[in-house]
Protein backbone atom coordinates (compact mmCIF):
# COMPACT_ATOMS: atom_id res chain seq x y z
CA UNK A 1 76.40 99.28 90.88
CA UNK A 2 75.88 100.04 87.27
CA UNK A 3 79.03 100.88 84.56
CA UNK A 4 77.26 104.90 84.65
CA UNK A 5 77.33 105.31 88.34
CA UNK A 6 80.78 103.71 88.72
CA UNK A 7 81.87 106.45 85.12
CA UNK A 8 80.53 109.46 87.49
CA UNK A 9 82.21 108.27 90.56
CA UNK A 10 85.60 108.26 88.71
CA UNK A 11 85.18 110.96 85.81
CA UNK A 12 86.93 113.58 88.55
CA UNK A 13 89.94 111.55 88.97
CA UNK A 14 90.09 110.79 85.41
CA UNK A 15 90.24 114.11 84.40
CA UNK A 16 92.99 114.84 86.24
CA UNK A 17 94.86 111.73 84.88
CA UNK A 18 97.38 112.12 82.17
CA UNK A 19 97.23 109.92 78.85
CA UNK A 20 100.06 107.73 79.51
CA UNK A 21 98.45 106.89 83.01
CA UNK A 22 95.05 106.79 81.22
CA UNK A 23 96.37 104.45 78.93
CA UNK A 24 97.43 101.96 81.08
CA UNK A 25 94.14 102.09 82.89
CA UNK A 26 92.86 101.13 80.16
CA UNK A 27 95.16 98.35 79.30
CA UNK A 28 94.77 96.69 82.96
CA UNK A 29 90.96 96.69 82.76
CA UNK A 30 90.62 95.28 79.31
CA UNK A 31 93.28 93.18 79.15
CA UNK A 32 92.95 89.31 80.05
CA UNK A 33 94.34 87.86 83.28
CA UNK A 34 97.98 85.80 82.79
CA UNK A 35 98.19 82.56 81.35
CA UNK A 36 100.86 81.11 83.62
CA UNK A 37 100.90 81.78 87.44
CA UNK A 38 104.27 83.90 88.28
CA UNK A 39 105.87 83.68 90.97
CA UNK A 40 104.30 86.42 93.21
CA UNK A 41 101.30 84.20 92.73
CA UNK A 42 102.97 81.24 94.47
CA UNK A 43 103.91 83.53 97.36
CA UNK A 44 100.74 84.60 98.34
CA UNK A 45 99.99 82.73 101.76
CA UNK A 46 96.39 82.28 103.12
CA UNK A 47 95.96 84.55 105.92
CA UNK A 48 95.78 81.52 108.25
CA UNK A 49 99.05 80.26 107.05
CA UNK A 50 100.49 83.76 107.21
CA UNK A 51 99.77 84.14 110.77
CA UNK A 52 101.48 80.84 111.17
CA UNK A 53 104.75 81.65 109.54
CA UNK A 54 104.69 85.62 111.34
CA UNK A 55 104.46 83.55 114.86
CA UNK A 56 107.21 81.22 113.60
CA UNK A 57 109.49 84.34 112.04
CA UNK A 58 109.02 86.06 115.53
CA UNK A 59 110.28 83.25 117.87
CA UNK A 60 113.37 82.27 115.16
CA UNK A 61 114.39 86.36 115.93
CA UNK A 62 113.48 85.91 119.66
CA UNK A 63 115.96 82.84 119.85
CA UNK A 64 118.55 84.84 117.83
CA UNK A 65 118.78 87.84 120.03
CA UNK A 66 118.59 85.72 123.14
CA UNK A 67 121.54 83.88 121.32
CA UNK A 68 123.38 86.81 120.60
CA UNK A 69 122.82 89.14 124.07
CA UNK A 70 124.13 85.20 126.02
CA UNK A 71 127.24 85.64 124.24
């Protein structure tokens, strides 16, 4: 898709955009990406190794209520 099609595509929601949110459009599209990894980059899992730790989550909160309706 070329720069003009994506412009037309978007010109009706950019009108209705005000400068301050216009601006900072701007900034995130022209700016560069981060030197340094932060931490939310660390924390993003693969999606196989999210499934992993949802089925691991789920049977630590199984065990707890089974632990907690025994006593």
């Amino acid at each position: 898709m070329d720069p003009r099609t994506v412009y037309r595509m978007l010109k009706p929601h950019l009108d209705e955009m005000n400068p301050s949110e216009k601006k900072e459009l701007s900034e995130l599209i022209t700016s560069l990406p981060p030197e340094k990894i932060t931490c939310h980059h660390r924390k993003v899992f693969s999606l196989k190794k999210a499934k992993e730790n949802l089925k691991v989550f789920c049977r630590v909160e199984m065990e707890k209520e089974k632990a907690q309706s025994q006593v």
